[in-house]
N, C-alpha and C. Protein backbone atom coordinates (compact mmCIF):
# COMPACT_ATOMS: atom_id res chain seq x y z
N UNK A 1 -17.57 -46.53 -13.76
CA UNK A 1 -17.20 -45.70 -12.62
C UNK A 1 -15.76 -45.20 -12.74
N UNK A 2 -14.59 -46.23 -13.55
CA UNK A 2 -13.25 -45.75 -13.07
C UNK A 2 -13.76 -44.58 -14.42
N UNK A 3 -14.25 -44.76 -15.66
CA UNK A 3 -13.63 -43.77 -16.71
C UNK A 3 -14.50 -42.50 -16.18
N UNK A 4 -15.41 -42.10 -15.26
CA UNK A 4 -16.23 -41.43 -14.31
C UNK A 4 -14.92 -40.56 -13.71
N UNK A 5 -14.11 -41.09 -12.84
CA UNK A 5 -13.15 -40.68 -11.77
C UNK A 5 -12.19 -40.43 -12.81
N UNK A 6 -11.50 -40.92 -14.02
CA UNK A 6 -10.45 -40.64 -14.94
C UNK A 6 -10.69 -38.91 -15.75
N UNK A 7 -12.37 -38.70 -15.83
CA UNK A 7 -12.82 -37.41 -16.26
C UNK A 7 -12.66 -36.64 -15.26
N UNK A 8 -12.96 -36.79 -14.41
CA UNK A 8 -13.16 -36.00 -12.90
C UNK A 8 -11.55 -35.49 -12.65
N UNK A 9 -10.39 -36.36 -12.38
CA UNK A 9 -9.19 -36.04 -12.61
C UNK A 9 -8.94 -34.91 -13.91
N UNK A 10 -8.93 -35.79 -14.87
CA UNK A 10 -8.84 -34.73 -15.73
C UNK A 10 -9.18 -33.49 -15.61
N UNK A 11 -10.17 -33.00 -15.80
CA UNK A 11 -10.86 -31.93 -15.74
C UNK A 11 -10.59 -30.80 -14.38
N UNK A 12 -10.39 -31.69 -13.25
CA UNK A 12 -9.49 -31.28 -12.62
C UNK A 12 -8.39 -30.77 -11.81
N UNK A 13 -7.36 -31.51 -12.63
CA UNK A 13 -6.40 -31.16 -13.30
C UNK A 13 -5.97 -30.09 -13.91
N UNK A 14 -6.78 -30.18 -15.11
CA UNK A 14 -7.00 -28.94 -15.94
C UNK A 14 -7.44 -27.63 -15.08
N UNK A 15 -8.04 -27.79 -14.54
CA UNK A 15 -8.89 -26.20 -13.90
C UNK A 15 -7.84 -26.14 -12.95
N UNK A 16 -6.70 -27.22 -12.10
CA UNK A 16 -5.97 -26.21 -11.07
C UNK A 16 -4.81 -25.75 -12.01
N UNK A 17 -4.50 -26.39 -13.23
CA UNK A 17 -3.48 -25.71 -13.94
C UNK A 17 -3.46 -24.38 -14.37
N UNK A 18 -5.12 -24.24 -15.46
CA UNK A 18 -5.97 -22.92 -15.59
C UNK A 18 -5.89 -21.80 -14.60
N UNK A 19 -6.35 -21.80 -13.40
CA UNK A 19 -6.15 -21.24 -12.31
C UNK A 19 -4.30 -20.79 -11.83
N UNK A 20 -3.92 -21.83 -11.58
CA UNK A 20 -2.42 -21.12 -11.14
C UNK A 20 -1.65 -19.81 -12.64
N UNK A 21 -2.14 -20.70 -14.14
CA UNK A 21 -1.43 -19.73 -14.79
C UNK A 21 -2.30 -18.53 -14.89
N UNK A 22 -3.87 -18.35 -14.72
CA UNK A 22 -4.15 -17.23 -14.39
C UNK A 22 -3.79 -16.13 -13.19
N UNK A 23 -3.53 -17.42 -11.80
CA UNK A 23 -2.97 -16.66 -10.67
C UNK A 23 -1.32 -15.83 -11.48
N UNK A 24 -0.35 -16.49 -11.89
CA UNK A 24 0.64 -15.91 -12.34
C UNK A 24 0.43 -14.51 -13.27
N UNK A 25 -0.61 -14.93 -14.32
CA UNK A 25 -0.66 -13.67 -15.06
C UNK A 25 -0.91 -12.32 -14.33
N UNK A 26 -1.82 -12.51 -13.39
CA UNK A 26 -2.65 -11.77 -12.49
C UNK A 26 -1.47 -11.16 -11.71
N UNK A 27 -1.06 -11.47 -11.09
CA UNK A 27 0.54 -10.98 -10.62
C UNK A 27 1.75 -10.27 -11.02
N UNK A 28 2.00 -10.81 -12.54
CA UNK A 28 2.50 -10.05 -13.11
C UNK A 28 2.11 -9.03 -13.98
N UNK A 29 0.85 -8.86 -13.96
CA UNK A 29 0.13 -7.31 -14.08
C UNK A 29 0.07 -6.53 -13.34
N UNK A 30 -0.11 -7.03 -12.13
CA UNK A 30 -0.13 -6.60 -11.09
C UNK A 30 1.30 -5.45 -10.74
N UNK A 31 2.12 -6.68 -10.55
CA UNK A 31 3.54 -6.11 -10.47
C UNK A 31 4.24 -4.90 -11.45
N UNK A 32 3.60 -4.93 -12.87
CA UNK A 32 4.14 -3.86 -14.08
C UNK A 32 3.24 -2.61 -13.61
N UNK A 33 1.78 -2.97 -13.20
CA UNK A 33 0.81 -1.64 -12.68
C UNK A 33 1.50 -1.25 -11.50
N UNK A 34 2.00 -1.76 -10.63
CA UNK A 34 2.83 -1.10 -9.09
C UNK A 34 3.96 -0.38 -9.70
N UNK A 35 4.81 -0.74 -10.64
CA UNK A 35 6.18 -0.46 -10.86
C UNK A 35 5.90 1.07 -12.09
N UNK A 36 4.71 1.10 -12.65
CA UNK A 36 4.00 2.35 -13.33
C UNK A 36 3.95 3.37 -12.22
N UNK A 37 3.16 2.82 -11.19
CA UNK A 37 2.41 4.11 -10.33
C UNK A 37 3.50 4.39 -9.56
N UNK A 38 4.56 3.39 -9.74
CA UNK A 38 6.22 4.13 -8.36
C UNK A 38 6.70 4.81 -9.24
N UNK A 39 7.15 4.82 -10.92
CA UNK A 39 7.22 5.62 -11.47
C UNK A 39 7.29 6.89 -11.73
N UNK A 40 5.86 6.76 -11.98
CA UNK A 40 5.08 8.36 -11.94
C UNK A 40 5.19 9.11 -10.87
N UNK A 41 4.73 8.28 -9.60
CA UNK A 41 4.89 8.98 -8.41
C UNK A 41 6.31 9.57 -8.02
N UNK A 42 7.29 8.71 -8.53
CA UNK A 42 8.56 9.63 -8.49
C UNK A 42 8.47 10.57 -9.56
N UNK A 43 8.42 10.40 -10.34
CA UNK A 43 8.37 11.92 -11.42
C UNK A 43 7.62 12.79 -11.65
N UNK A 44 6.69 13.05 -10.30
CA UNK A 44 5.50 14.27 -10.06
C UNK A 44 5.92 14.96 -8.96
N UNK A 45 5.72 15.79 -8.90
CA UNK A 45 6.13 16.63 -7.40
C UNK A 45 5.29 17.12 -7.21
N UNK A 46 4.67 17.46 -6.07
CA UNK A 46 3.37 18.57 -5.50
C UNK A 46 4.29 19.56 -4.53
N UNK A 47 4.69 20.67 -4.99
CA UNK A 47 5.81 21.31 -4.22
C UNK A 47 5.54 22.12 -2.99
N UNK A 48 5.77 22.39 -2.12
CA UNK A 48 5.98 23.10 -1.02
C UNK A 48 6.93 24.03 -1.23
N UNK A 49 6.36 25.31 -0.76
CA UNK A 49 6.54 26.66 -1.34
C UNK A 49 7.41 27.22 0.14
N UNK A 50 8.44 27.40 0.03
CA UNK A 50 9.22 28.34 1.36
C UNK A 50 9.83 29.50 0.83
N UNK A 51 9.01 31.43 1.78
CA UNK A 51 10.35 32.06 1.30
C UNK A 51 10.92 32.19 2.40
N UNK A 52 11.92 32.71 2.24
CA UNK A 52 13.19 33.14 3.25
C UNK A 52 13.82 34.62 2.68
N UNK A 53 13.13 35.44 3.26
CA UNK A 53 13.78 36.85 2.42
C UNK A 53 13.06 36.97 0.67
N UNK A 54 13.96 37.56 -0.16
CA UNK A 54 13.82 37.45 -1.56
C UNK A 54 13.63 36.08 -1.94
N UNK A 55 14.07 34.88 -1.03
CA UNK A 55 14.80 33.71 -2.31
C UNK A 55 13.31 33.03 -1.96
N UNK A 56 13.24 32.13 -2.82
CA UNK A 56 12.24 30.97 -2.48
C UNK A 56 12.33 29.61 -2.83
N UNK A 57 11.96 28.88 -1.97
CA UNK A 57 12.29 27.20 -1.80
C UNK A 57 11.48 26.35 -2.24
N UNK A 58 11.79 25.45 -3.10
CA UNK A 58 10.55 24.21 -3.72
C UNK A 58 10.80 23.23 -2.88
N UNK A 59 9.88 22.73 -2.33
CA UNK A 59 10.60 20.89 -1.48
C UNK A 59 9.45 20.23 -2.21
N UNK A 60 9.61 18.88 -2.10
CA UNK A 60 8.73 18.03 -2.43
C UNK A 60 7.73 17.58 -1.25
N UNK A 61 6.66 17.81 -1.20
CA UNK A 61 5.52 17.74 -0.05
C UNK A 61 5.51 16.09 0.52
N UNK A 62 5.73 15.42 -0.40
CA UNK A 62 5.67 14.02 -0.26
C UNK A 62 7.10 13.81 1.02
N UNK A 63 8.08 13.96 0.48
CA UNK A 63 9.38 13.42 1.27
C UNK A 63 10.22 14.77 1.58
N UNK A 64 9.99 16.30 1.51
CA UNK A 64 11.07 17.12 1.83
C UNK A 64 11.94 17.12 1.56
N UNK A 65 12.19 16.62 -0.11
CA UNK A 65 13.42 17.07 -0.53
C UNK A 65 13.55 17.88 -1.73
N UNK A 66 14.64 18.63 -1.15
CA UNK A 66 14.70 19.99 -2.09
C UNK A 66 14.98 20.16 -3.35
N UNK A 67 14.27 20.68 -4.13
CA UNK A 67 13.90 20.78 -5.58
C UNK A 67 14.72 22.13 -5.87
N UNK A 68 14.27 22.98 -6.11
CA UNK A 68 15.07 24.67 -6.01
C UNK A 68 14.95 25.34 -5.31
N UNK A 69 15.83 26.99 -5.95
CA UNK A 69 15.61 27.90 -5.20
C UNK A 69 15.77 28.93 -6.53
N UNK A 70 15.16 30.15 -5.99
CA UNK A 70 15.33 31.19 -6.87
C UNK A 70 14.59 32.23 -6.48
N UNK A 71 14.48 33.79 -7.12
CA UNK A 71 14.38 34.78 -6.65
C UNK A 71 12.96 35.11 -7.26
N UNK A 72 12.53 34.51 -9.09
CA UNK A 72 11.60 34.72 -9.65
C UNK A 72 11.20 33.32 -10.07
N UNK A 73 9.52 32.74 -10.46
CA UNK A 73 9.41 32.03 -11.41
C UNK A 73 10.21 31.27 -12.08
N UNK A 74 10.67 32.10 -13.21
CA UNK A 74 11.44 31.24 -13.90
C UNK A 74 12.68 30.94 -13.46
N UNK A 75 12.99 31.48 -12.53
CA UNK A 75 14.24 31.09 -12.22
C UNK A 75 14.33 29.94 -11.36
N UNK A 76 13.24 29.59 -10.62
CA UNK A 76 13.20 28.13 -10.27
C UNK A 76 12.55 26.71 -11.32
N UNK A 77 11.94 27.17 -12.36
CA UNK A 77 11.73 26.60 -13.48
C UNK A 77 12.82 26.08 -14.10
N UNK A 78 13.94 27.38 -14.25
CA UNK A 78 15.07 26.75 -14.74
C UNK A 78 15.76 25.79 -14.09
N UNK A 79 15.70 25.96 -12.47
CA UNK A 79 16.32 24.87 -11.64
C UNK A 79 16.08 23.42 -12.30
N UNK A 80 14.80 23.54 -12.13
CA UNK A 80 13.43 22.02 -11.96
C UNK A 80 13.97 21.36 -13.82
N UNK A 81 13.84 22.62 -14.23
CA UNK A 81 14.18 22.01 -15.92
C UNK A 81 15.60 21.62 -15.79
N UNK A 82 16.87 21.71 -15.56
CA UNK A 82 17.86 21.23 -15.97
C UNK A 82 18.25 20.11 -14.50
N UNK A 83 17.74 20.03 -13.57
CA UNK A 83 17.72 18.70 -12.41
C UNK A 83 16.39 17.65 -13.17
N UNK A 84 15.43 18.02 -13.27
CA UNK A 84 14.93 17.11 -13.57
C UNK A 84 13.66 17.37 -14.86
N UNK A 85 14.68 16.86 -15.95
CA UNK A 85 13.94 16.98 -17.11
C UNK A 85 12.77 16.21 -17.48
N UNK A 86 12.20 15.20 -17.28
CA UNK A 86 11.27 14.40 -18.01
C UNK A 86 10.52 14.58 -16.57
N UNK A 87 10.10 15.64 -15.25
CA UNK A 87 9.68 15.87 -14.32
C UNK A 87 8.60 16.84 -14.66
N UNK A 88 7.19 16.23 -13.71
CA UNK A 88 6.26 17.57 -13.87
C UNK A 88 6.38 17.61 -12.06
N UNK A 89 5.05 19.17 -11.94
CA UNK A 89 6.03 19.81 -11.08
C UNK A 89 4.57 20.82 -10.70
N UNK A 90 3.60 20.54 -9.60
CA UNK A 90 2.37 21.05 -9.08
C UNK A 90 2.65 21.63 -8.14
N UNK A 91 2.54 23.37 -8.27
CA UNK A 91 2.24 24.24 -7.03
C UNK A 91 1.16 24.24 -6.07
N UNK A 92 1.12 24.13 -4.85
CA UNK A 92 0.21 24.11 -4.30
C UNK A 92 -0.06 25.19 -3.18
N UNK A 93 -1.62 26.05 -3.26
CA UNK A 93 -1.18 26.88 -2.14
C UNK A 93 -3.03 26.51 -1.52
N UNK A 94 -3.08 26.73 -0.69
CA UNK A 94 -4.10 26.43 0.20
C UNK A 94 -5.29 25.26 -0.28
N UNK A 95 -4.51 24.15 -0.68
CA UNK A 95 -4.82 22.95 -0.53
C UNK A 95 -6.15 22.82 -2.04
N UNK A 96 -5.06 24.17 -3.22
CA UNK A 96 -5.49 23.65 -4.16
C UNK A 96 -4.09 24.12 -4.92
N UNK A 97 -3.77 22.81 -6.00
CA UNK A 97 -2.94 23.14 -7.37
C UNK A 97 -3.35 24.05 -8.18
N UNK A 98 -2.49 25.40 -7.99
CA UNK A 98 -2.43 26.59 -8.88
C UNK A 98 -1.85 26.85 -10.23
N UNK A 99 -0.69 25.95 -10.46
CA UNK A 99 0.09 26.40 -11.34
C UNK A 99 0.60 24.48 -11.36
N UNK A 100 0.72 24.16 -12.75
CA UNK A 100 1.63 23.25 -13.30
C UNK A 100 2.64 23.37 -14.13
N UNK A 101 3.91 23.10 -13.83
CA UNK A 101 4.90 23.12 -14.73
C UNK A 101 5.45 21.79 -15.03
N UNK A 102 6.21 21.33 -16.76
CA UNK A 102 6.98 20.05 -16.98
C UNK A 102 6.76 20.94 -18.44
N UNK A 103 7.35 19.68 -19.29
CA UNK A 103 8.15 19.86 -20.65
C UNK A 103 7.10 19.25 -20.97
N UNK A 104 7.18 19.66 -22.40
CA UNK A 104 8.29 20.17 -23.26
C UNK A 104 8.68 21.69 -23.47
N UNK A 105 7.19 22.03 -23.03
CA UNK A 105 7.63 23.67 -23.42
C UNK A 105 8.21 24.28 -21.92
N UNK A 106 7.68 23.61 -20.67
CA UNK A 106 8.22 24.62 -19.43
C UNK A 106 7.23 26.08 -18.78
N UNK A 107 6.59 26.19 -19.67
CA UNK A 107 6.13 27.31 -19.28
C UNK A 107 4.89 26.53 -18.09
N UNK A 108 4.89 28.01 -17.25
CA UNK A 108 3.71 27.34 -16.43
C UNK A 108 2.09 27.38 -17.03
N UNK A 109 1.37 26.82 -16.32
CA UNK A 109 -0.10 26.69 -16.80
C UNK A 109 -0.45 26.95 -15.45
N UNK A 110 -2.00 28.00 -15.61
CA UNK A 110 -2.43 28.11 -14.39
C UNK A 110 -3.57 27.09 -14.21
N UNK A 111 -3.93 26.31 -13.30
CA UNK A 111 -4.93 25.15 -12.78
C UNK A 111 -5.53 25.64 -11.55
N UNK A 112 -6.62 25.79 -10.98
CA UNK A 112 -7.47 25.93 -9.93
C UNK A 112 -8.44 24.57 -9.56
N UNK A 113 -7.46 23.71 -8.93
CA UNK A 113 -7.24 21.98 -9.11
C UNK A 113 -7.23 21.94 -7.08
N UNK A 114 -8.59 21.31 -6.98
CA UNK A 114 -8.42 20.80 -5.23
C UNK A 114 -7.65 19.76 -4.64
N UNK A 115 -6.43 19.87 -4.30
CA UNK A 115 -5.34 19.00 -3.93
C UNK A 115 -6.36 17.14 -3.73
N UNK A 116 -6.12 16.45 -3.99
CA UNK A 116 -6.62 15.33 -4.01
C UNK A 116 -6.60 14.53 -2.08
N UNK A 117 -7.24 14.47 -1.15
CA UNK A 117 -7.12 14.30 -0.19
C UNK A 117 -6.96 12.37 -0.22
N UNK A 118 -5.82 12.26 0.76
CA UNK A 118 -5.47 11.31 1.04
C UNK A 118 -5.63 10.31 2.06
């Protein structure tokens, strides 16, 4: 009976050890997959389009903060490219992504992409 209860310990033993270092691993995957998607999510923009006269305004749809301004295209491209280089950068107009811009080359791409509902 005791070498009965000496296995029983053992074993476990073993399985709550098994378990916690799986709980740990599990966590710290966890934690590197959260710290990816805050990442990215900072270095994507889905922009909000304002004109005012000739000029026109990029904000970021997420938090309202202002990205460029410019009169043509590229001239807010150039903004977006020299503020934020390793940045991509989704136009959006009636709740679909039209146009994507980021590097390396900059140029835009046209996309007919249904904004992803949240």
């Amino acid at each position: 009976m005791l070498e009965f209860i000496l296995q029983f310990a053992f074993w476990y033993g073993l399985f709550l050890l098994m378990k916690k270092y799986m709980t740990v691993k599990m966590e710290h995957k966890l934690e590197k997959q959260n710290e990816l998607i805050k990442k990215i999510n900072d270095e994507t923009h889905i922009i909000k389009s304002e004109h005012h006269g000739d000029i026109e305004y990029w904000f970021d749809s997420h938090n309202d903060t202002f990205l460029a301004q410019g009169k043509t295209l590229q001239e807010l491209i150039e903004h977006c490219r020299s503020r934020f280089p390793d940045h991509s950068f989704f136009l959006v107009k009636d709740d679909h992504i039209v146009c994507k811009v980021s590097g390396p080359d900059w140029n835009p791409v046209d996309v007919n992409f249904p904004l992803p509902r949240t």
